[in-house]
N, C-alpha and C. Protein backbone atom coordinates (compact mmCIF):
# COMPACT_ATOMS: atom_id res chain seq x y z
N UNK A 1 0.85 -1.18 0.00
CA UNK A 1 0.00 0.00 0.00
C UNK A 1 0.89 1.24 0.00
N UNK A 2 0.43 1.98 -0.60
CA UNK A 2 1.23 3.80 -0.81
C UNK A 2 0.44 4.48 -0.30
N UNK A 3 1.13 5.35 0.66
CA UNK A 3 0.40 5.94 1.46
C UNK A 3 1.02 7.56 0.93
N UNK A 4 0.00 8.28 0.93
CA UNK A 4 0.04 10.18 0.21
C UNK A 4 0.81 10.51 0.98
N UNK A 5 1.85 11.35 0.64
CA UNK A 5 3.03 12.20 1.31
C UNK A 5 1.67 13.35 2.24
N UNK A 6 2.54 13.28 3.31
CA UNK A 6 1.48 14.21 4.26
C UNK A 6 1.52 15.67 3.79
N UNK A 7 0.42 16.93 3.59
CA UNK A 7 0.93 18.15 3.48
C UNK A 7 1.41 18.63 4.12
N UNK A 8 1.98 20.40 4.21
CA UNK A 8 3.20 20.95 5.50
C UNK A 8 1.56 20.93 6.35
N UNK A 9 0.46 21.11 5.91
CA UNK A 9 -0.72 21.31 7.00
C UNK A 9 -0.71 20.49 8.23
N UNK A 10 -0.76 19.15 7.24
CA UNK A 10 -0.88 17.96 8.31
C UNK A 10 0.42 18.20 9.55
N UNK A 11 1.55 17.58 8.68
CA UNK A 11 2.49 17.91 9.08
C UNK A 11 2.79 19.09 10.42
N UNK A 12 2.53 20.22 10.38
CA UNK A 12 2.17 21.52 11.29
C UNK A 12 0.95 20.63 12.62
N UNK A 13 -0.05 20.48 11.91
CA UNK A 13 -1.06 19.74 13.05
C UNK A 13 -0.93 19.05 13.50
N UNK A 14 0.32 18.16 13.12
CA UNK A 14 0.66 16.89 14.18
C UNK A 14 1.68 17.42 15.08
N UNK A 15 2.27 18.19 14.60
CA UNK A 15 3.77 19.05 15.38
C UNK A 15 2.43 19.48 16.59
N UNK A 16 1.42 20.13 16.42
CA UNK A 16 0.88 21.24 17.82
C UNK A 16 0.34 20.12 18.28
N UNK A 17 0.07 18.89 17.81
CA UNK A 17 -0.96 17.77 18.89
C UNK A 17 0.63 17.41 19.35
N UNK A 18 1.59 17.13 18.96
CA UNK A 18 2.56 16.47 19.94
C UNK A 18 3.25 17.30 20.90
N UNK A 19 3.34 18.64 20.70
CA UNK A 19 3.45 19.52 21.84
C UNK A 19 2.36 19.65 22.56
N UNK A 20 0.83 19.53 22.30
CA UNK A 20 -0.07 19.49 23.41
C UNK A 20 -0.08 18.58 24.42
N UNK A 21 0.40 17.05 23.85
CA UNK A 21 -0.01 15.99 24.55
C UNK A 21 1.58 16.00 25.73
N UNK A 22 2.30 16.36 25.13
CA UNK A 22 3.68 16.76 25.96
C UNK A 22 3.22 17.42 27.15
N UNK A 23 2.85 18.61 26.69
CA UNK A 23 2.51 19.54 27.94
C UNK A 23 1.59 19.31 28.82
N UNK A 24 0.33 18.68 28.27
CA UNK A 24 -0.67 17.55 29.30
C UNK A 24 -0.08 16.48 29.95
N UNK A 25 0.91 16.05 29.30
CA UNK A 25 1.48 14.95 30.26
C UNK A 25 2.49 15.16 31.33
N UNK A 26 3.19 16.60 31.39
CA UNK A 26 3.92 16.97 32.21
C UNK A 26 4.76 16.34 32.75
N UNK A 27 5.07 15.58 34.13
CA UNK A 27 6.00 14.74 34.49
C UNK A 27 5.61 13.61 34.36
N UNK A 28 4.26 12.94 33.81
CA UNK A 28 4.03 11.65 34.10
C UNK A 28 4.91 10.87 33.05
N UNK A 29 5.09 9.72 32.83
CA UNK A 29 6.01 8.78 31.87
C UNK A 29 4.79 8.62 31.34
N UNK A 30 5.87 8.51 29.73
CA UNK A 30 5.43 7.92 28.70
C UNK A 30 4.66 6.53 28.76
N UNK A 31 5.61 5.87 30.25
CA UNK A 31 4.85 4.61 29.98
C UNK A 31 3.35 4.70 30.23
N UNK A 32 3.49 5.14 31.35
CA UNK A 32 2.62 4.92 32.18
C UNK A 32 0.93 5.97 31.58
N UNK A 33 1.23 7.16 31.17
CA UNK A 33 0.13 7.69 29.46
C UNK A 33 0.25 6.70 28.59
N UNK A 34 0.77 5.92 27.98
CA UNK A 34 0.62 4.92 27.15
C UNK A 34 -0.52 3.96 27.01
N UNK A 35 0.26 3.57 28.60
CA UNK A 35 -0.95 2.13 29.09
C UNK A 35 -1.97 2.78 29.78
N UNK A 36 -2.11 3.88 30.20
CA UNK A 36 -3.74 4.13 30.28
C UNK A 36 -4.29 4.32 29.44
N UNK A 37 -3.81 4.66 28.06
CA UNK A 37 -4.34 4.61 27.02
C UNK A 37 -4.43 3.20 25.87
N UNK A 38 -3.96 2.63 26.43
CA UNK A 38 -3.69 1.18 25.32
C UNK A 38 -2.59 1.46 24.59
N UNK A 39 -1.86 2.12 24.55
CA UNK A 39 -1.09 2.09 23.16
C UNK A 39 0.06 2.02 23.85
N UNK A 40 1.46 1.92 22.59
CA UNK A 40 2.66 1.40 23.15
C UNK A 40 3.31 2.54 23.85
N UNK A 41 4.72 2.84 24.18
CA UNK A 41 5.05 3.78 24.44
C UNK A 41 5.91 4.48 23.50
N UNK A 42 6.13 3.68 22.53
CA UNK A 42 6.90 4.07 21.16
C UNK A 42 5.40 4.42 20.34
N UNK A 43 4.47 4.02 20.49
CA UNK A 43 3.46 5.04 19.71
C UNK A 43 3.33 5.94 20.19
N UNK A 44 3.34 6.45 21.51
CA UNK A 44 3.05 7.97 22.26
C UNK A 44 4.60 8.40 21.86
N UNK A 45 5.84 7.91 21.51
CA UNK A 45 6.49 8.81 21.67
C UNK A 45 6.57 9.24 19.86
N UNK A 46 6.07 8.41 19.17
CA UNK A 46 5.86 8.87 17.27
C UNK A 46 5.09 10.13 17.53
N UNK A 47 3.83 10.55 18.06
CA UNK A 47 3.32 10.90 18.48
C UNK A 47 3.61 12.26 18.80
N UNK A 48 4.19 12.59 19.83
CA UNK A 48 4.84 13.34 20.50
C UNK A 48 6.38 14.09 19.65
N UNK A 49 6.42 13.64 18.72
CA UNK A 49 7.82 14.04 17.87
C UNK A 49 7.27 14.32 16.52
N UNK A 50 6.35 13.82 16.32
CA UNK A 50 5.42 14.35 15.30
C UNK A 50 6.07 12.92 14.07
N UNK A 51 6.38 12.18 14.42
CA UNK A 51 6.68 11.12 13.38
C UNK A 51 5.42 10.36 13.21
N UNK A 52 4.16 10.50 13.68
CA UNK A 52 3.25 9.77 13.15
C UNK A 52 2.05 11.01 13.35
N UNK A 53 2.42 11.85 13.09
CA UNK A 53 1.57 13.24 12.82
C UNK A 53 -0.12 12.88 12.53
N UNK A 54 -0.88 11.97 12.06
CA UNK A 54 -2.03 11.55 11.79
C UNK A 54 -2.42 10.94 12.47
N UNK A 55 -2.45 10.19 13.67
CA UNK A 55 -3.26 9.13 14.21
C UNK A 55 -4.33 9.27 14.41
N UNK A 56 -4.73 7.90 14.90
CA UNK A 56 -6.12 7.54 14.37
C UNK A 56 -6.87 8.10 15.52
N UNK A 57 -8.21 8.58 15.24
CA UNK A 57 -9.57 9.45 16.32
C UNK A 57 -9.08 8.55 17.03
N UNK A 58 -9.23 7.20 17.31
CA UNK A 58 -9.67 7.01 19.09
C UNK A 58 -8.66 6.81 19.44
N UNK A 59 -7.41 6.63 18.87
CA UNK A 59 -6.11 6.97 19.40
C UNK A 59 -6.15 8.32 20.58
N UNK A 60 -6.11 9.50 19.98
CA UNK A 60 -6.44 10.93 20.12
C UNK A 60 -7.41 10.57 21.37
N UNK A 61 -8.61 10.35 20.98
CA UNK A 61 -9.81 10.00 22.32
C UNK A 61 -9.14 9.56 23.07
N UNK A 62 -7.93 8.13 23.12
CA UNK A 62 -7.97 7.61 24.24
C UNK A 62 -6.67 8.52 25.11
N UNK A 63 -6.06 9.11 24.66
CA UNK A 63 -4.79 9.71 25.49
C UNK A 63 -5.84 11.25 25.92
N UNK A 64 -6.39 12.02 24.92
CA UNK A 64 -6.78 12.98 25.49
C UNK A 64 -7.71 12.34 26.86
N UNK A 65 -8.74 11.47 27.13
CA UNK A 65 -9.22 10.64 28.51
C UNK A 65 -7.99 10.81 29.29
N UNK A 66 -6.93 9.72 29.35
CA UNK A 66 -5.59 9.81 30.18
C UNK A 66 -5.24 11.02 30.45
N UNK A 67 -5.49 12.20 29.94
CA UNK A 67 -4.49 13.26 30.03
C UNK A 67 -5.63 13.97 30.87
N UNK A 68 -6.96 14.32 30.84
CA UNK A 68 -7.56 14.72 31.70
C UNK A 68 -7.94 16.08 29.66
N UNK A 69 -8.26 16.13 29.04
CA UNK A 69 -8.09 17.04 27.98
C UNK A 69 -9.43 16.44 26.79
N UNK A 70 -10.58 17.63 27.10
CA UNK A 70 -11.68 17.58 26.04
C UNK A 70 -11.11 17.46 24.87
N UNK A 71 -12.35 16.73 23.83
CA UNK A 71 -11.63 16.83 22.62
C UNK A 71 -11.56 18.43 21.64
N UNK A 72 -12.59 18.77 22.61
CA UNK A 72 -13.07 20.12 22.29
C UNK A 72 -11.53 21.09 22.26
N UNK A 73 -11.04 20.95 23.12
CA UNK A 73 -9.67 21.05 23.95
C UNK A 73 -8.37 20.90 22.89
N UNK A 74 -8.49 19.92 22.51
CA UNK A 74 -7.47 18.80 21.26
C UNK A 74 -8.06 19.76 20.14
N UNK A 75 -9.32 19.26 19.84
CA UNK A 75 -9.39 20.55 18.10
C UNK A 75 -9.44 22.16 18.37
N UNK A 76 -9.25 22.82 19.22
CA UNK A 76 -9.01 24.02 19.32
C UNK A 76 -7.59 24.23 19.10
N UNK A 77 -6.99 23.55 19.83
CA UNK A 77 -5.04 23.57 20.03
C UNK A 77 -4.43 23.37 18.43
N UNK A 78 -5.59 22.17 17.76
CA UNK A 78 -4.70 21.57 16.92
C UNK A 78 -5.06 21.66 15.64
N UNK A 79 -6.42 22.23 15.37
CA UNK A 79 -7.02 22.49 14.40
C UNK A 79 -6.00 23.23 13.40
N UNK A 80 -6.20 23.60 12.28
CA UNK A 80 -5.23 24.53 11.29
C UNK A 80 -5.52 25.78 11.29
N UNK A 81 -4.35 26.39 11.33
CA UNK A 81 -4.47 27.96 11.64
C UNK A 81 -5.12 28.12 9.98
N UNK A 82 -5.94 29.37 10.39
CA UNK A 82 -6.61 29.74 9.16
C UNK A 82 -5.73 30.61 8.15
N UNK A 83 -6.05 30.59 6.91
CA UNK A 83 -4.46 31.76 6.04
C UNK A 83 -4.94 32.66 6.19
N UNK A 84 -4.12 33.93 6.40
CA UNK A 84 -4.89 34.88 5.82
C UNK A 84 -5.57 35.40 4.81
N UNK A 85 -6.62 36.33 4.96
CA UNK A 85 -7.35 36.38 3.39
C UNK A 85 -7.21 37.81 3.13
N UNK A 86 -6.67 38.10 1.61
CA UNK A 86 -6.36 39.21 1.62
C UNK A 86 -7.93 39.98 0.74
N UNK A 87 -7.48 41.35 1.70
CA UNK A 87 -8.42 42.49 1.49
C UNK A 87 -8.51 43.19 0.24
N UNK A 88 -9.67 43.43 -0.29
CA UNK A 88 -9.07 44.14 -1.88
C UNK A 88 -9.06 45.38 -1.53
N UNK A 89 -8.75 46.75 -1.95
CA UNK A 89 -8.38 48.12 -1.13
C UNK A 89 -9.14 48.62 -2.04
């Protein structure tokens, strides 16, 4: 399977979800956010470095639960900044 080169968008949106989930997790270990979430700790740390910039919704659902963080919370932080739109004068 071939999977689409990610855009700089995506790319950018996975960079601010892996600094969010960083900063929600504060001192706790990787492991230990991991396994409250099911997942490995090498997936929270793809994650977190932005090497797997896309993961899957209930991925996202299950760490934002662990982290104490609405999803409401997650798509505000991580959503795409809008471009600017230019004004005609």
């Amino acid at each position: 399977m071939v999977r689409t080169p990610l855009t700089p968008e995506e790319r950018e949106r996975g960079e601010r979800l892996g600094a969010l989930l960083r900063e929600a997790r504060g001192p706790r270990s990787m492991v230990e956010i991991a396994a409250g979430a099911g997942l490995s700790a090498e997936t929270l740390r793809k994650i977190e470095t932005g090497r797997a910039p896309t993961p899957a919704f209930f991925t996202v659902a299950a760490l934002a639960e662990v982290l104490g963080l609405s999803l409401d919370e997650v798509l505000r932080r991580c959503a795409p900044v809008p471009a600017a739109v230019a004004v005609p004068a």
